[in-house]
C-alpha atoms as a PDB file:
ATOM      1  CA  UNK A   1    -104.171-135.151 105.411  1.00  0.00           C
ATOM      2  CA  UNK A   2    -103.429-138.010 107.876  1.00  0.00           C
ATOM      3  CA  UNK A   3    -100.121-136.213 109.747  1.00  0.00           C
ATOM      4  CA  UNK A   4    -101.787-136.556 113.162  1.00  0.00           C
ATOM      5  CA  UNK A   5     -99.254-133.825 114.061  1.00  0.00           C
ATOM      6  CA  UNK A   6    -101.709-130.943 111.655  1.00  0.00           C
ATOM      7  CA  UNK A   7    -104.973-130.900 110.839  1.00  0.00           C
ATOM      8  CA  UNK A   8    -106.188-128.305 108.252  1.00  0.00           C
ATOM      9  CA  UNK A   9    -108.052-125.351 109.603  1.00  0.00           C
ATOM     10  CA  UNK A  10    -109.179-122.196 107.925  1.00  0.00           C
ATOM     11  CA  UNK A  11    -106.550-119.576 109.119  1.00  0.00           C
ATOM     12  CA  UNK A  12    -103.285-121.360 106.503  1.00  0.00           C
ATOM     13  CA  UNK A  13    -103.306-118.380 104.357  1.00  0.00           C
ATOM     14  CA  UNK A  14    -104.782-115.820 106.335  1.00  0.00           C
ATOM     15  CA  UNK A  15    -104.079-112.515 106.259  1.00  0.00           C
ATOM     16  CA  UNK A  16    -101.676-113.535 103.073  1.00  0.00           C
ATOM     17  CA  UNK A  17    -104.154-112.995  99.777  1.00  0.00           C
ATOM     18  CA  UNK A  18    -102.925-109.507  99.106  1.00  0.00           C
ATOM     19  CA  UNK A  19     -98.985-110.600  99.621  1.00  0.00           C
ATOM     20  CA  UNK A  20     -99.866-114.036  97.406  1.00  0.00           C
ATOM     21  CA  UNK A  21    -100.196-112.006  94.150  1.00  0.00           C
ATOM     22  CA  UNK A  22     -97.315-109.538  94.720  1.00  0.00           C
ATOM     23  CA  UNK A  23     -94.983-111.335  96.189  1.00  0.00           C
ATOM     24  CA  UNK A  24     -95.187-114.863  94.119  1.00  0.00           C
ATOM     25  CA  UNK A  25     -93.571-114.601  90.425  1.00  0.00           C
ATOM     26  CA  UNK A  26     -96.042-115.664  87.542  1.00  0.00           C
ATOM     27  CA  UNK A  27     -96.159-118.699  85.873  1.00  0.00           C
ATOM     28  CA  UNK A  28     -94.477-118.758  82.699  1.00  0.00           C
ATOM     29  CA  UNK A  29     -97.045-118.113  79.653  1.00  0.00           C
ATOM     30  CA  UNK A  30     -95.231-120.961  78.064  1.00  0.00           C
ATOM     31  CA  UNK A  31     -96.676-123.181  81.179  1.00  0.00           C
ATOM     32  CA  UNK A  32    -100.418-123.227  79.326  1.00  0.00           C
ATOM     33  CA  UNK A  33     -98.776-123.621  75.963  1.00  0.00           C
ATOM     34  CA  UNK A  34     -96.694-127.045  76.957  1.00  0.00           C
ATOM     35  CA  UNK A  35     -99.915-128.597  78.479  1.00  0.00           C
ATOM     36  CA  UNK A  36    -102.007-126.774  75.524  1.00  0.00           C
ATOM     37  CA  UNK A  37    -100.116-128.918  73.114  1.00  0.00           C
ATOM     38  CA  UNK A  38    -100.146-132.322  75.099  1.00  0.00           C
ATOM     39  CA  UNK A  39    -103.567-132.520  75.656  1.00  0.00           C
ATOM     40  CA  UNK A  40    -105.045-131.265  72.566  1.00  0.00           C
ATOM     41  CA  UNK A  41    -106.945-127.953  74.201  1.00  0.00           C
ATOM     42  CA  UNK A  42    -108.486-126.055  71.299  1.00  0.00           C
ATOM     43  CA  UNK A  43    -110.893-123.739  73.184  1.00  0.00           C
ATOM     44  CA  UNK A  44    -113.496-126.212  74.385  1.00  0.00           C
ATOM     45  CA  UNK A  45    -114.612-128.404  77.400  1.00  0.00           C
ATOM     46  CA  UNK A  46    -114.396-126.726  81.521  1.00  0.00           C
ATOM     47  CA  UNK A  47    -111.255-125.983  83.454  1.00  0.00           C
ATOM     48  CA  UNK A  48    -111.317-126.899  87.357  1.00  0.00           C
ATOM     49  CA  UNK A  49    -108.225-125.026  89.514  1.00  0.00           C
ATOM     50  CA  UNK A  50    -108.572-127.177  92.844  1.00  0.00           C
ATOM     51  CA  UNK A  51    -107.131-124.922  95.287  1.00  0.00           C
ATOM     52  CA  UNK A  52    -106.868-121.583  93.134  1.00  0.00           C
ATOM     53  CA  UNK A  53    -105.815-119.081  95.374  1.00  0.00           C
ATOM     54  CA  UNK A  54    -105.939-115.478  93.856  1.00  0.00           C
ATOM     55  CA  UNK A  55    -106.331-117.558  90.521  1.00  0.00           C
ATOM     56  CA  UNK A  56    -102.719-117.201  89.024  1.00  0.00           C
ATOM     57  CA  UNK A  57    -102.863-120.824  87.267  1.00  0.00           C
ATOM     58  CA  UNK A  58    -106.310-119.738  86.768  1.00  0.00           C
ATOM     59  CA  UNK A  59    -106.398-117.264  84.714  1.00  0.00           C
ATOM     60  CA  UNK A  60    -103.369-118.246  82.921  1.00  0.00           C
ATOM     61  CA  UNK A  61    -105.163-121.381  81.668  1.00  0.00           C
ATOM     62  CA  UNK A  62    -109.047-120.177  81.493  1.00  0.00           C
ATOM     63  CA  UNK A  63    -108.596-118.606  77.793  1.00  0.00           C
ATOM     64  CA  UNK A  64    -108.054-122.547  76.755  1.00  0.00           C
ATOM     65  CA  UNK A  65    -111.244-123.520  77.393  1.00  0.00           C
ATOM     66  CA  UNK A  66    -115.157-122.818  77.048  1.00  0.00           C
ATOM     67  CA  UNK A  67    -115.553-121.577  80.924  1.00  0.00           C
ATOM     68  CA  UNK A  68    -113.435-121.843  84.174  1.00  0.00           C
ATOM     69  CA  UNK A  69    -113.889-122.314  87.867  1.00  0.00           C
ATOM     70  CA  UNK A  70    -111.132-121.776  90.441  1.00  0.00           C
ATOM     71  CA  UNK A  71    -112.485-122.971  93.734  1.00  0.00           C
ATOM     72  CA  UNK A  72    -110.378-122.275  97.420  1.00  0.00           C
ATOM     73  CA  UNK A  73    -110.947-122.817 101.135  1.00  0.00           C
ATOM     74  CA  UNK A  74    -109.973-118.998 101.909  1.00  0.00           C
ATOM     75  CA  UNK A  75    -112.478-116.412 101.340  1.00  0.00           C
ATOM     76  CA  UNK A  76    -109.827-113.829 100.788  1.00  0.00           C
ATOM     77  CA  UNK A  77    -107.962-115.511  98.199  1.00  0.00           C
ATOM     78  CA  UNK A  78    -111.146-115.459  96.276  1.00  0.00           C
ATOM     79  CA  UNK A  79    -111.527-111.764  96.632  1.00  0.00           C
ATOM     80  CA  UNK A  80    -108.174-111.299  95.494  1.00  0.00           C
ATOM     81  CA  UNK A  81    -108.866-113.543  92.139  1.00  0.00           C
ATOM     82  CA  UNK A  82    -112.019-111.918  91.591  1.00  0.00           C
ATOM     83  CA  UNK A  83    -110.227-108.724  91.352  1.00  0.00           C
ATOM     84  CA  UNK A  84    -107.469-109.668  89.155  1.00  0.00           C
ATOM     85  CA  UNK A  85    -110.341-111.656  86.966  1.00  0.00           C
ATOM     86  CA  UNK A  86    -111.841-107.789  86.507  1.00  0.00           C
ATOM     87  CA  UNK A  87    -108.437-106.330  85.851  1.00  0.00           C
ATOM     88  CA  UNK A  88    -107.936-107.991  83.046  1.00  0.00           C
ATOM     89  CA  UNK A  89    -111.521-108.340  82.043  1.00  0.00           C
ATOM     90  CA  UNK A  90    -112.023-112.424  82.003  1.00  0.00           C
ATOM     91  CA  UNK A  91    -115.356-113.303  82.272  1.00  0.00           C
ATOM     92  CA  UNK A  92    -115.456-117.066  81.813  1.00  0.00           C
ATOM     93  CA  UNK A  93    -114.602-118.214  84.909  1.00  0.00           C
ATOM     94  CA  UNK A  94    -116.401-119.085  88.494  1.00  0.00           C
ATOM     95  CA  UNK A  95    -114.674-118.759  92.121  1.00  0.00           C
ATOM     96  CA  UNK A  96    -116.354-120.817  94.345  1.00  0.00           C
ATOM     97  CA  UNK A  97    -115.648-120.759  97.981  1.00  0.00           C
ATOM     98  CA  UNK A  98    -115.330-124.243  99.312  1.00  0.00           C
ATOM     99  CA  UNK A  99    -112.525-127.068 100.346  1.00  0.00           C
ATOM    100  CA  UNK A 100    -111.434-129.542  98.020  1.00  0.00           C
ATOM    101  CA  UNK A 101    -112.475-132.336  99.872  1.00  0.00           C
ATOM    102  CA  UNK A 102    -116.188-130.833  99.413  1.00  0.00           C
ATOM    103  CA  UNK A 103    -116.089-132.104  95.691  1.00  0.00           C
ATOM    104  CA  UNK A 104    -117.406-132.552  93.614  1.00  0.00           C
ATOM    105  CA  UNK A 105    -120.377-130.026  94.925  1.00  0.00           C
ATOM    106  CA  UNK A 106    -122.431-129.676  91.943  1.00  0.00           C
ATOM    107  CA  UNK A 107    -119.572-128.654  89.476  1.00  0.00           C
ATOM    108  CA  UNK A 108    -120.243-131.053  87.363  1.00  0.00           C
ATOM    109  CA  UNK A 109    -117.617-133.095  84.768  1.00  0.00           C
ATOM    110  CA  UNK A 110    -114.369-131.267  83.224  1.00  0.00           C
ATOM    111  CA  UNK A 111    -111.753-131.679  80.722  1.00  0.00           C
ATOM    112  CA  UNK A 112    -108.839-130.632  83.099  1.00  0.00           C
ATOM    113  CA  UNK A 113    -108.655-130.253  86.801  1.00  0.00           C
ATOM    114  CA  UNK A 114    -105.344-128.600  88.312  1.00  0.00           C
ATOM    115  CA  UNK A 115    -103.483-128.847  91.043  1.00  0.00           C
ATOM    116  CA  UNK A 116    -100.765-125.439  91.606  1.00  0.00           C
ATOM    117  CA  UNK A 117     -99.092-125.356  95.463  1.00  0.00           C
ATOM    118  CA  UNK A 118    -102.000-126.968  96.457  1.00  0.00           C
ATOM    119  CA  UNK A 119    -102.602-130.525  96.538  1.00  0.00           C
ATOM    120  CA  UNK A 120    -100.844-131.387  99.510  1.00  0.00           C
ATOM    121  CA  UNK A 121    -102.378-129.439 102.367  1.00  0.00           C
ATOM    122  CA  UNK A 122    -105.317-131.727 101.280  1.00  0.00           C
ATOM    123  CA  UNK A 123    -106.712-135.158 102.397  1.00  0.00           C
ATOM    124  CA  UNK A 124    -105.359-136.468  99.235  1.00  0.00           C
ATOM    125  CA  UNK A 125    -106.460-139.834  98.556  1.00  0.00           C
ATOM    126  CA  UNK A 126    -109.946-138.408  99.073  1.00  0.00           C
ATOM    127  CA  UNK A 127    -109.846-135.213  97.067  1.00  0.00           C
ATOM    128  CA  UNK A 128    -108.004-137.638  94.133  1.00  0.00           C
ATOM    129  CA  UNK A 129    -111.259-140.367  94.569  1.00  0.00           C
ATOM    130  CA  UNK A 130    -113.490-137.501  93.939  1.00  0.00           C
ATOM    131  CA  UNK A 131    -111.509-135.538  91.147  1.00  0.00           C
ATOM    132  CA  UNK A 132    -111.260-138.482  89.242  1.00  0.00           C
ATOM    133  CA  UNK A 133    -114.947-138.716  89.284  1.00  0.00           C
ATOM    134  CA  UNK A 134    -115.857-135.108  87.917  1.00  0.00           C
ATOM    135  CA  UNK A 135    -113.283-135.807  85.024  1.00  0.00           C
ATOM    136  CA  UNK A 136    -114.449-136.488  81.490  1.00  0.00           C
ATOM    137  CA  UNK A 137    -114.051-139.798  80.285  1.00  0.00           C
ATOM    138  CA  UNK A 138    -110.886-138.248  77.942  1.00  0.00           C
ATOM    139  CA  UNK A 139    -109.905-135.633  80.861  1.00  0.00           C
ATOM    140  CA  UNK A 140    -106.720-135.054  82.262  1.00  0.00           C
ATOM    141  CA  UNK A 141    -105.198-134.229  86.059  1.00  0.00           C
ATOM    142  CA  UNK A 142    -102.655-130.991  85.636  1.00  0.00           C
ATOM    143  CA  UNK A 143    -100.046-131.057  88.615  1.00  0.00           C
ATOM    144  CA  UNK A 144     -98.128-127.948  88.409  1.00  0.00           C
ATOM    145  CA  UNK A 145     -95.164-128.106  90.632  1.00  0.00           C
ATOM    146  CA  UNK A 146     -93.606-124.882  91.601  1.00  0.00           C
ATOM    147  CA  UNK A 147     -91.490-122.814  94.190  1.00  0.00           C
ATOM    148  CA  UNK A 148     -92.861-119.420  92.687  1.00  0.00           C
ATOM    149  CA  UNK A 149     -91.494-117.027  95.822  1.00  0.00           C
ATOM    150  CA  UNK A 150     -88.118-117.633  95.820  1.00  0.00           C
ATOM    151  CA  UNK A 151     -85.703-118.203  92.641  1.00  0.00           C
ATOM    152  CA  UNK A 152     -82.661-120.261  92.145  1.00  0.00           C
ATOM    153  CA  UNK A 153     -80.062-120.569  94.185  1.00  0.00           C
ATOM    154  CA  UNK A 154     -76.633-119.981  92.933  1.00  0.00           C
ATOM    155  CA  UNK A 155     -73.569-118.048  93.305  1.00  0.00           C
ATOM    156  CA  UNK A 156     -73.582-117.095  89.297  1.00  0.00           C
ATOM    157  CA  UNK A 157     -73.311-113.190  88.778  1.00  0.00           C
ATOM    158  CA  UNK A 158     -76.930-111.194  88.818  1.00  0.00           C
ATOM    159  CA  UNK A 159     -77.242-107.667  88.390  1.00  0.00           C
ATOM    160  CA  UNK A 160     -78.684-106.894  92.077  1.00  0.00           C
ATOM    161  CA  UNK A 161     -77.839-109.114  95.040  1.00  0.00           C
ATOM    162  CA  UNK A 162     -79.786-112.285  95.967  1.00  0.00           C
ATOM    163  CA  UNK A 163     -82.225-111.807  98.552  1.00  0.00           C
ATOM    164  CA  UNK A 164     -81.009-112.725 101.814  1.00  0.00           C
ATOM    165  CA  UNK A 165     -83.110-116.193 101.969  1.00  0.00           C
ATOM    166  CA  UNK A 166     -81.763-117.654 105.017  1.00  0.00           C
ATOM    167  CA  UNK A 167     -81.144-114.586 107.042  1.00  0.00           C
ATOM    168  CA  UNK A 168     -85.147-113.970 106.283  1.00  0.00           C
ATOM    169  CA  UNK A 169     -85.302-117.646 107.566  1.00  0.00           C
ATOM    170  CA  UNK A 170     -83.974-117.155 110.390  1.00  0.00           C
ATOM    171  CA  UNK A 171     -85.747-113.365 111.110  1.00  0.00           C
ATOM    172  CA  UNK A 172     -88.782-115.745 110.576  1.00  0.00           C
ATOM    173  CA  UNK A 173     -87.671-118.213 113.356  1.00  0.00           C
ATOM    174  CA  UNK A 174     -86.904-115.857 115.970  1.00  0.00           C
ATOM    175  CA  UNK A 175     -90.037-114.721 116.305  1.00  0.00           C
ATOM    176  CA  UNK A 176     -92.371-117.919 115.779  1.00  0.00           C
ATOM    177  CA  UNK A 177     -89.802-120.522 116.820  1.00  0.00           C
ATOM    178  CA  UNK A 178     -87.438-123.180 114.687  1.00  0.00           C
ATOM    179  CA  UNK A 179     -90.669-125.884 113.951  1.00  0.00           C
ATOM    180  CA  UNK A 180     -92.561-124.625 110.932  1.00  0.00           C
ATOM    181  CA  UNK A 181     -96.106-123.292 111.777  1.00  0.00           C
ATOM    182  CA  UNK A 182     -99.546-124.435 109.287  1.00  0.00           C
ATOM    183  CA  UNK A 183    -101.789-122.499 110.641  1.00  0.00           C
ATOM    184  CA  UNK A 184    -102.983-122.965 114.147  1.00  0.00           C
ATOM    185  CA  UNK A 185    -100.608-126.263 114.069  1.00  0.00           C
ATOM    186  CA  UNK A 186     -96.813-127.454 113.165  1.00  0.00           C
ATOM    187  CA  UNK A 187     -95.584-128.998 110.771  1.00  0.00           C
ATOM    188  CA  UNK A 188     -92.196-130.832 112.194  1.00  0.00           C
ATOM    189  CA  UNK A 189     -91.585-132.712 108.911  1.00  0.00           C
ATOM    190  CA  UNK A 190     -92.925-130.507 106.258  1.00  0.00           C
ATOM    191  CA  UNK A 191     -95.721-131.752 103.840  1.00  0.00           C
ATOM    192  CA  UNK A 192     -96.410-135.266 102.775  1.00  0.00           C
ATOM    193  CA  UNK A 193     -95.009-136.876  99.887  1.00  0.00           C
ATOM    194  CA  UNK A 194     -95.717-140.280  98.208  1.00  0.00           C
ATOM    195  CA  UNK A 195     -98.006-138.440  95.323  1.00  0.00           C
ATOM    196  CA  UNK A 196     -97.586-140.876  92.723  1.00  0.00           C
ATOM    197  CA  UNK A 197     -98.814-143.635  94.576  1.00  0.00           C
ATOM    198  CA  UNK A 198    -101.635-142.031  96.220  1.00  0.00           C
ATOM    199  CA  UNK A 199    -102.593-140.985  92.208  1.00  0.00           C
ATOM    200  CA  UNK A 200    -102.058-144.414  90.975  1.00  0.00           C
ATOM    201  CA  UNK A 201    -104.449-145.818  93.851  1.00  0.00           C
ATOM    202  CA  UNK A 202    -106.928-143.820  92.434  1.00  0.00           C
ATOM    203  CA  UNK A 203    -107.127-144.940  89.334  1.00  0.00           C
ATOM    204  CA  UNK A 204    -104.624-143.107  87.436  1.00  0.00           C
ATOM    205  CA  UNK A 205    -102.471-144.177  84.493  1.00  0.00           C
ATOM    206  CA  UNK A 206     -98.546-143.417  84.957  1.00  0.00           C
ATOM    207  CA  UNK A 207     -97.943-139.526  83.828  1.00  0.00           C
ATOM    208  CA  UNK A 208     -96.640-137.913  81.664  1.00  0.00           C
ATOM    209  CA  UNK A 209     -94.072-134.742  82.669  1.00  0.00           C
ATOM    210  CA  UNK A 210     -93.071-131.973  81.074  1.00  0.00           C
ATOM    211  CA  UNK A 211     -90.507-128.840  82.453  1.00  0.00           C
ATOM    212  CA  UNK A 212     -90.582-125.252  81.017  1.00  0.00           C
ATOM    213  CA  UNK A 213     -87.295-123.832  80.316  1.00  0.00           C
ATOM    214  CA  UNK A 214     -85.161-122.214  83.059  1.00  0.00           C
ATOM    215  CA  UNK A 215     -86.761-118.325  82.740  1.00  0.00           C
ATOM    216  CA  UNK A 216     -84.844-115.013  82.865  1.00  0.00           C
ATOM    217  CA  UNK A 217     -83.104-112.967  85.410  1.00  0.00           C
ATOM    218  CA  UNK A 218     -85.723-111.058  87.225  1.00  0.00           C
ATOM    219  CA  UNK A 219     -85.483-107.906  89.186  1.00  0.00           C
ATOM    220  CA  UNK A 220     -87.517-107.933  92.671  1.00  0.00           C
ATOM    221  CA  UNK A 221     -88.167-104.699  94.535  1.00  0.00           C
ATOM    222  CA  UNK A 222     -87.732-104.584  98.672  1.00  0.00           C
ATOM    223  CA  UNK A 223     -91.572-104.878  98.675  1.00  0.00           C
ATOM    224  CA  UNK A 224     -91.860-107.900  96.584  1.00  0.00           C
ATOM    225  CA  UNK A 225     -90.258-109.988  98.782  1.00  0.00           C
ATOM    226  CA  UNK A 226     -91.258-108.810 101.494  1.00  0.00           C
ATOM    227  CA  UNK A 227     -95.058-109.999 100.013  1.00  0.00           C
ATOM    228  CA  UNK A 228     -93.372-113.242  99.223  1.00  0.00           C
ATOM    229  CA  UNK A 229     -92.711-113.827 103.073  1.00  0.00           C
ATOM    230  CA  UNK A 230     -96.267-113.251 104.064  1.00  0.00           C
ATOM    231  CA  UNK A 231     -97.481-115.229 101.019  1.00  0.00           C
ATOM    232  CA  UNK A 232     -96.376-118.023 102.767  1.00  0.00           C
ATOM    233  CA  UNK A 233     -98.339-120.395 105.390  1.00  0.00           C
ATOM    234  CA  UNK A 234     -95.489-120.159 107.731  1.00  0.00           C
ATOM    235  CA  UNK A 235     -94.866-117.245 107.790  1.00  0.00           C
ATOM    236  CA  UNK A 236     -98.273-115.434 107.131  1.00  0.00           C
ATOM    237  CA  UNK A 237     -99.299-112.462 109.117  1.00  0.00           C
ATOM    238  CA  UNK A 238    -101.612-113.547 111.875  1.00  0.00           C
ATOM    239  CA  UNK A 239     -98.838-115.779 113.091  1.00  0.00           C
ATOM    240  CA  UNK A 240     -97.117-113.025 114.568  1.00  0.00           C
ATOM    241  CA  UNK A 241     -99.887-111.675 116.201  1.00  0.00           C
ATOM    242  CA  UNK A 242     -99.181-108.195 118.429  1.00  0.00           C
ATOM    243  CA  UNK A 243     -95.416-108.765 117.119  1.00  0.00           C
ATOM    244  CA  UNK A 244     -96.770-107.771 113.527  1.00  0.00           C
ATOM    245  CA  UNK A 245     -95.461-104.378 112.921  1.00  0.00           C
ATOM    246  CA  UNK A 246     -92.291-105.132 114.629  1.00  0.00           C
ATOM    247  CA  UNK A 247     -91.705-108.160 112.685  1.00  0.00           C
ATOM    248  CA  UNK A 248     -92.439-106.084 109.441  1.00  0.00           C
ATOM    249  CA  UNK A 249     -89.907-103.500 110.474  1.00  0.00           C
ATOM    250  CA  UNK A 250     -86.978-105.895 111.553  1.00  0.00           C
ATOM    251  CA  UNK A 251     -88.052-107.430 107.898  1.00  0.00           C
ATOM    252  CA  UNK A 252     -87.927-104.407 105.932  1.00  0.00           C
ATOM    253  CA  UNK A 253     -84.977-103.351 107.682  1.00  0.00           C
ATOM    254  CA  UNK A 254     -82.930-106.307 106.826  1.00  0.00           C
ATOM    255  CA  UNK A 255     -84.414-106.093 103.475  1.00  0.00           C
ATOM    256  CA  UNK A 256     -82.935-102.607 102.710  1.00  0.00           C
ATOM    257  CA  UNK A 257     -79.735-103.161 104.015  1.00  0.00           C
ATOM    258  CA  UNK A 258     -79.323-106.259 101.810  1.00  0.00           C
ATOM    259  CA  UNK A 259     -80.645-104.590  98.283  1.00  0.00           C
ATOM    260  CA  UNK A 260     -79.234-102.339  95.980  1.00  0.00           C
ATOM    261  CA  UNK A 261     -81.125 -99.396  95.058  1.00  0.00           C
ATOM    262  CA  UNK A 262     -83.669-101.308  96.705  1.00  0.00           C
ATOM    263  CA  UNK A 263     -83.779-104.005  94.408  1.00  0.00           C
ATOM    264  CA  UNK A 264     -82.655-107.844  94.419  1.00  0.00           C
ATOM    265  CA  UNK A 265     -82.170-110.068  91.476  1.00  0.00           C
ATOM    266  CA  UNK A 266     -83.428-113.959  90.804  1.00  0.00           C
ATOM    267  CA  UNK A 267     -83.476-116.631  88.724  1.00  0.00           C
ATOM    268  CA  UNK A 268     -86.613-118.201  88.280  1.00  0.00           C
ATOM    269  CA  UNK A 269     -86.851-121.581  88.833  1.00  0.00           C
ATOM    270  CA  UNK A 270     -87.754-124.380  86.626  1.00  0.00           C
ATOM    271  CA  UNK A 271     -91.464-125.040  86.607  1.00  0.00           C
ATOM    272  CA  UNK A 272     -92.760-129.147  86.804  1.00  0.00           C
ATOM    273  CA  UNK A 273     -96.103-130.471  84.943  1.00  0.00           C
ATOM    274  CA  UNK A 274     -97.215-133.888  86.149  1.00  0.00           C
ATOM    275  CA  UNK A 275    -100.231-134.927  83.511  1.00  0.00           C
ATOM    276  CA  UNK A 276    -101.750-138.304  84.876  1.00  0.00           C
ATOM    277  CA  UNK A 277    -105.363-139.572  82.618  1.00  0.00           C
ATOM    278  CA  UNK A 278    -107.477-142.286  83.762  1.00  0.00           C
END
């Protein structure tokens, strides 16, 4: 990444692999069917997830193809999808503890590489030089593009309230401050766009996207979103340090006043596919 303002360092997500699985909504099944169909998958060829986390594009995808590898910079996310990869018994695929800009390691060549939440805490025109290298000569880059802890906003009638997004915003900001933290840096401006030139610099062809439809109402539990707060990088846990447990209190507190019956209701949101070949 070449924001002089944040450098990358191993603490991100820490503390946050246990929250990441609860407290983010799935991807749609009919995500792996849409890109299924474009590109052709009938079972064969290797699956790389470049930044996997507890594998939740992982092992949504992995039944597509021959064998899988999900590969992330934090140890615990790996733990995490090593135990959901036992829940529901898939045993094609290998987590491999290392940073994307480590490729291509000896992983050898793939049909599909994706990119979930991912791609832009990297040093991107690097880790898209060397992903384009490990592809086959008919492979394809999968950029998923999601918001997968928070739904829709909207004013349309739901069953339970909304949760209370930018009061938990601003819970968030009075105890680590109003600039975003990354980390053991800032982030002033957010993350980095300018993808599609960074891609096209690489060698990739123009992509193709595709959208899954708008999903369902879902009901989230106090708990959920709680998880979905400390599944994110600014907000994970070891950023409040000694304050923890009384940030988790004021949290669940607000929480519970703000549900019904200790539930919320939201929309999903819409869920992006960028497909660029070489």
């Amino acid at each position: 990444m070449t924001d002089a303002a944040w450098q990358w360092d191993e603490t991100l997500y820490a503390g946050s692999a246990s929250h990441y699985s609860v407290g983010r909504m799935p991807y749609p099944p009919g995500l792996a069917e849409a890109v299924a169909t474009e590109l052709g998958l009938d079972g064969t060829g290797r699956l790389l997830d470049v930044g996997c986390g507890p594998g939740s594009l992982t092992l949504l995808f992995a039944p597509r193809f021959e064998a899988a590898v999900g590969v992330d910079a934090d140890l615990d996310m790996l733990v995490e999808a090593r135990r959901r990869a036992r829940e529901v018994g898939a045993t094609t695929i290998q987590w491999r503890h290392l940073r994307a800009e480590d490729l291509p390691a000896d992983l050898g060549t793939f049909r599909v590489v994706t990119f979930a939440q991912s791609f832009h805490w990297m040093d991107r025109p690097l880790v898209a030089a060397r992903v384009r290298s490990m592809l086959a000569p008919d492979g394809a880059w999968v950029h998923v593009h999601a918001n997968t802890h928070q739904g829709v906003t909207g004013d349309d009638p739901l069953p339970y309230p909304r949760p209370p997004w930018q009061r938990i915003d601003d819970l968030v900001a009075s105890y680590l401050g109003q600039v975003r933290r990354a980390g053991q840096g800032w982030l002033p401006a957010g993350t980095p766009g300018g993808e599609d030139e960074i891609m096209r610099q690489a060698g990739f062809t123009d992509p193709i996207h595709l959208t899954t439809d708008p999903a369902a109402v879902v009901e989230r539990p106090v708990s959920e979103i709680m998880s979905a707060v400390f599944s994110l990088s600014s907000s994970a846990p070891h950023l409040f340090g000694e304050r923890l447990p009384a940030f988790e209190a004021d949290l669940r507190r607000l929480l519970e006043t703000a549900a019904r019956d200790g539930l919320f209701a939201e929309r999903r949101r819409e869920v992006a596919v960028s497909i660029w070949r070489l």
